[in-house]
Protein backbone atom coordinates (compact mmCIF):
# COMPACT_ATOMS: atom_id res chain seq x y z
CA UNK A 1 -82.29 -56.45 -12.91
CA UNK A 2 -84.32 -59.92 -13.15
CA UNK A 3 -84.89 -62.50 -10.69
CA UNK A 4 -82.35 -65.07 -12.19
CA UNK A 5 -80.65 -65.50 -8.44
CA UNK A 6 -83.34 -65.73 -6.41
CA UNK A 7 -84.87 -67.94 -8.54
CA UNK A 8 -82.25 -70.33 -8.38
CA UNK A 9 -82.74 -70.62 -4.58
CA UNK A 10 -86.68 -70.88 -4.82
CA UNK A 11 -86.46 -73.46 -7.60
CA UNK A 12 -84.19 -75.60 -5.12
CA UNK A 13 -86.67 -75.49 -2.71
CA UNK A 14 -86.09 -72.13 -0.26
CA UNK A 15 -88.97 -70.65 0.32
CA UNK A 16 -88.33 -67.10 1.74
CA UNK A 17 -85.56 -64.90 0.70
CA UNK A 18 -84.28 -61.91 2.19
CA UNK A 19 -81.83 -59.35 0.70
CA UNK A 20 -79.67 -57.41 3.18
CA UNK A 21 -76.94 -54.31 2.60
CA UNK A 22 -75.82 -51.24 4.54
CA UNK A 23 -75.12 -47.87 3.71
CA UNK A 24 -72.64 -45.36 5.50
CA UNK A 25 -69.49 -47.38 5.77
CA UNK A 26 -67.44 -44.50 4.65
CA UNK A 27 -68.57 -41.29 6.69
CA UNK A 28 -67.13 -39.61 9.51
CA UNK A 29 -69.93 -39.34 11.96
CA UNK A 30 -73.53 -41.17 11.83
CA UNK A 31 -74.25 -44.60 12.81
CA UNK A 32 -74.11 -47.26 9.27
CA UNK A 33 -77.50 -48.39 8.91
CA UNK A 34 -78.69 -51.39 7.22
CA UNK A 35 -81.61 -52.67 5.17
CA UNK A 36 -83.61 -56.01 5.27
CA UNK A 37 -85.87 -56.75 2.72
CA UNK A 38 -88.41 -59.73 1.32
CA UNK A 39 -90.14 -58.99 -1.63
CA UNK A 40 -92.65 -61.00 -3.36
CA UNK A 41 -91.21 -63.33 -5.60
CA UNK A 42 -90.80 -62.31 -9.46
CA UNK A 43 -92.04 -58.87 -8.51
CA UNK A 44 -91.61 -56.17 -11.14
CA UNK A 45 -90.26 -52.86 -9.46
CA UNK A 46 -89.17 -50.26 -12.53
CA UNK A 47 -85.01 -48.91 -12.18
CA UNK A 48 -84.44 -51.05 -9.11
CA UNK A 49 -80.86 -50.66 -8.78
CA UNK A 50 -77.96 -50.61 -6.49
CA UNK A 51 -78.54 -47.41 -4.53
CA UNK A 52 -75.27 -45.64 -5.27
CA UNK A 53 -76.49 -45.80 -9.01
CA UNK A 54 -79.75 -43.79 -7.78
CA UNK A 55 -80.35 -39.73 -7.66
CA UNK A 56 -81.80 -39.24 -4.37
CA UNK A 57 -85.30 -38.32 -6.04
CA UNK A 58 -85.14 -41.86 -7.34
CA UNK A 59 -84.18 -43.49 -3.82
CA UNK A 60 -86.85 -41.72 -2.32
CA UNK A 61 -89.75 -43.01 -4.78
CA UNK A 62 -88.17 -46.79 -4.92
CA UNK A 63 -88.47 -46.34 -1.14
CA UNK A 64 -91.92 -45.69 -1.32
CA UNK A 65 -93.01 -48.38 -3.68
CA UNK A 66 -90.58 -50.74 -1.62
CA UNK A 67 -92.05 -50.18 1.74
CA UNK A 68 -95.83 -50.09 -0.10
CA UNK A 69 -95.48 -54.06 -1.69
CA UNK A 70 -92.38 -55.85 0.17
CA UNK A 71 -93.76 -58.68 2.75
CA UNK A 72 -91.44 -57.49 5.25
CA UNK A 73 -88.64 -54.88 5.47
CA UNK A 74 -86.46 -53.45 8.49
CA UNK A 75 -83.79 -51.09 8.67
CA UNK A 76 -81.81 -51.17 11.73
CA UNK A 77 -78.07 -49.40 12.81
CA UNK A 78 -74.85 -50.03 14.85
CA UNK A 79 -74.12 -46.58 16.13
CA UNK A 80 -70.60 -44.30 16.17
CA UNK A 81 -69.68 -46.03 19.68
CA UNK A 82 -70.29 -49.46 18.63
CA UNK A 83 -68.07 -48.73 15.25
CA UNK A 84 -65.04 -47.34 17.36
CA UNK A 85 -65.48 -50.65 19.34
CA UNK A 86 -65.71 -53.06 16.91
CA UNK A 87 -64.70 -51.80 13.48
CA UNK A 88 -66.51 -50.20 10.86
CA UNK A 89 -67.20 -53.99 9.24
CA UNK A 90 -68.50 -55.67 12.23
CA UNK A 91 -70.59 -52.74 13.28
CA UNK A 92 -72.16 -53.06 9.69
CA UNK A 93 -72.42 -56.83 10.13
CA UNK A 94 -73.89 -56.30 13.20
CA UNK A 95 -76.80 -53.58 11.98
CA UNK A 96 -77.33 -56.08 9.37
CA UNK A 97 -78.08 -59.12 11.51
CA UNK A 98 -80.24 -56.40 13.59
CA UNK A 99 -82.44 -55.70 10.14
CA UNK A 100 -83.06 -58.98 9.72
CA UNK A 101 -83.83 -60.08 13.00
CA UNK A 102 -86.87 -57.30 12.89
CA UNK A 103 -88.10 -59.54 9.61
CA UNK A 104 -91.91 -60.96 9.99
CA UNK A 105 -91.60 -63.51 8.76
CA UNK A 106 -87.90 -64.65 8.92
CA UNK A 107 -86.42 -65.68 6.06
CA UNK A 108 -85.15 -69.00 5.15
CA UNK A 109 -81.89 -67.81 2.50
CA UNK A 110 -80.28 -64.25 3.79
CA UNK A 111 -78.42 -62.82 0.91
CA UNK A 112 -75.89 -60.81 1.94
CA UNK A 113 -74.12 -57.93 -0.14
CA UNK A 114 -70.90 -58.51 -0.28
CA UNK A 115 -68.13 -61.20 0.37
CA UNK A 116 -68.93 -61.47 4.35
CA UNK A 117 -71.36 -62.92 6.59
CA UNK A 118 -70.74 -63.19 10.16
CA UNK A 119 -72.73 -64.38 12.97
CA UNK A 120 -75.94 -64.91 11.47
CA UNK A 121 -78.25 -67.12 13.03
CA UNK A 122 -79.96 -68.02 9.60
CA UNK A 123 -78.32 -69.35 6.51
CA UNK A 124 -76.79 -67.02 4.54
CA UNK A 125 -75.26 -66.43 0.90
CA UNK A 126 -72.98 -63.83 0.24
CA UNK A 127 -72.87 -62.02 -2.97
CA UNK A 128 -70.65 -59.11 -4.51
CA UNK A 129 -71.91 -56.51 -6.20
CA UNK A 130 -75.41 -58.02 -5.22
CA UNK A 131 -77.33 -54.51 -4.96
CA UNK A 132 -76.87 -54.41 -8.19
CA UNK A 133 -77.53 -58.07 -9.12
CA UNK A 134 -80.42 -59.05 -6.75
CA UNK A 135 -83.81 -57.07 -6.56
CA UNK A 136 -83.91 -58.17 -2.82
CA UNK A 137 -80.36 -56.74 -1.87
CA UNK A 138 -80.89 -53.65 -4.24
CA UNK A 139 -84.37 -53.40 -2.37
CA UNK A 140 -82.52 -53.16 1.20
CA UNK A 141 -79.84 -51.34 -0.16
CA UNK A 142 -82.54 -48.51 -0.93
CA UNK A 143 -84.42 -48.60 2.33
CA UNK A 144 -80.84 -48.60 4.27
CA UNK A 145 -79.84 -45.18 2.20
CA UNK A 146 -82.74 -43.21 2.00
CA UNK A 147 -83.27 -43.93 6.29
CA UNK A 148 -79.21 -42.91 6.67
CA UNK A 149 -79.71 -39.80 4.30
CA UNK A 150 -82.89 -38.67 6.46
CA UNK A 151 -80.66 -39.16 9.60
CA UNK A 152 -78.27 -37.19 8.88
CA UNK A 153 -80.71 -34.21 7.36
CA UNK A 154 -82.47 -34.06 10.85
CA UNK A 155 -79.24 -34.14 12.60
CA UNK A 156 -78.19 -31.21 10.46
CA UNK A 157 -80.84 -29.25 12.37
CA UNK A 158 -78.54 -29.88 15.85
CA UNK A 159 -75.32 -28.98 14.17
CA UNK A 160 -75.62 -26.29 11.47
CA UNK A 161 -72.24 -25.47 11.04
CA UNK A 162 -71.54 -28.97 9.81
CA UNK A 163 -73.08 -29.78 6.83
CA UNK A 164 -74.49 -32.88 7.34
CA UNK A 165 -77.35 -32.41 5.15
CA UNK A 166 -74.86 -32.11 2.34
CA UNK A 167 -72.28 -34.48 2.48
CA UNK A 168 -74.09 -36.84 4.60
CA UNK A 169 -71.16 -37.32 6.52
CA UNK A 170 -68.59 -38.06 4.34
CA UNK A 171 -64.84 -37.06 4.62
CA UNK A 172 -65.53 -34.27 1.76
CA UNK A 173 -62.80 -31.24 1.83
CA UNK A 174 -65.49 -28.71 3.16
CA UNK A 175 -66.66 -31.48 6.01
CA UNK A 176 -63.04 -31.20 7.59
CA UNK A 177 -63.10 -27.20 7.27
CA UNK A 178 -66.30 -27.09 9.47
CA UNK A 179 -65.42 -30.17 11.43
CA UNK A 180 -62.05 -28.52 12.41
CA UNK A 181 -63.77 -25.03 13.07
CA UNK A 182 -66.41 -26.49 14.90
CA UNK A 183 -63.09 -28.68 17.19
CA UNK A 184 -61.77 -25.02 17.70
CA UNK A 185 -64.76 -23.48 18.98
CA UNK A 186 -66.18 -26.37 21.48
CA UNK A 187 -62.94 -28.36 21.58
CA UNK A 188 -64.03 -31.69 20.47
CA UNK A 189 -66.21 -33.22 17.69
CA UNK A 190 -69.96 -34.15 18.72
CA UNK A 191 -70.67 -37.45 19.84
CA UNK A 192 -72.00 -38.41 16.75
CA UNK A 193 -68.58 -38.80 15.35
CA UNK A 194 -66.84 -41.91 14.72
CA UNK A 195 -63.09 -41.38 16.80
CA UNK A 196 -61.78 -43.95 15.29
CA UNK A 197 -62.19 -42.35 11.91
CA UNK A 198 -60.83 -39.66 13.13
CA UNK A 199 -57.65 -40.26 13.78
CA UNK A 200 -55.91 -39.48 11.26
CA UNK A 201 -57.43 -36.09 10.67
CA UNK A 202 -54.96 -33.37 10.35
CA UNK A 203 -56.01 -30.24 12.33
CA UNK A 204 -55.35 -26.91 10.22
């Protein structure tokens, strides 16, 4: 991954760049958190990648060299109540704007992962597949992960039955077994699950 699109943005005269993507768009329960990242410009940080193309040992030391050199970074959520009421895509626009907000000091470009930008208050580029193109969205991508993956570990100590530490969250076949038992023995799912994702769940 090189700096060829940031570049292009510096050499026409922007002067701070953030990167911005979210992680947890898919699961069942857990807020989506997002990352915000500037790095310094033309930095060299070995297997930067898109998260998803990460083992979790590898998240976990790119987070650590991330957090050690970046100028600024942020990570920030929209939780299960805020995605029932707005959707799963605003509440992860919404985390987003939140990460970059919390920036010192605020960028001048956002770049955006993806093909959406809503609301944001600074200009903004959007780009698909950018975690895996851009060390500044790959960069936020990684911080927004590794925080959701240590979110739901600790809330796997309030709800051992679940599983969270395992799937994360994620509509996995063994996730609806011990959501369903865990429905028959208190008679609803915890609050930290998304309803609206769960409406379609077929109780066994």
């Amino acid at each position: 991954m090189d700096w060829t699109i940031e570049n292009a943005y510096f050499d026409s005269g922007v002067g701070i760049i953030a990167g911005t993507d979210e992680a947890g768009r898919g699961p069942l329960c857990g807020p989506v958190v997002a990352g915000a990242c500037i790095l310094p410009r033309g930095i060299d940080i070995p297997l930067l990648n898109d998260s998803k193309k990460l083992t979790e040992k590898r998240r976990e030391q790119l987070y650590d060299i991330i957090t050690s050199c970046a100028v600024s970074w942020a990570v920030a959520e929209a939780s299960p109540e805020e995605i029932d009421t707005l959707n799963i895509l605003n509440a992860a626009q919404l985390a987003m704007r939140r990460a970059v907000a919390a920036l010192t000091p605020q960028p001048e470009l956002v770049l955006v992962d993806g093909n959406v930008a809503r609301e944001f208050t600074l200009p903004t580029r959007t780009l698909v597949g950018g975690d895996g193109l851009s060390p500044s969205i790959a960069a936020a991508s990684i911080l927004a992960k590794v925080t959701r993956d240590r979110g739901m570990a600790a809330l796997d100590a309030s709800y051992p039955t679940l599983g969270l530490a395992g799937h994360k969250g994620y509509p996995t076949k063994a996730h609806y077994a011990a959501l369903n038992a865990y429905i028959d023995e208190h008679g609803e799912p915890p609050m930290i699950y998304r309803r609206s994702f769960l409406k379609k769940m077929h109780r066994t």
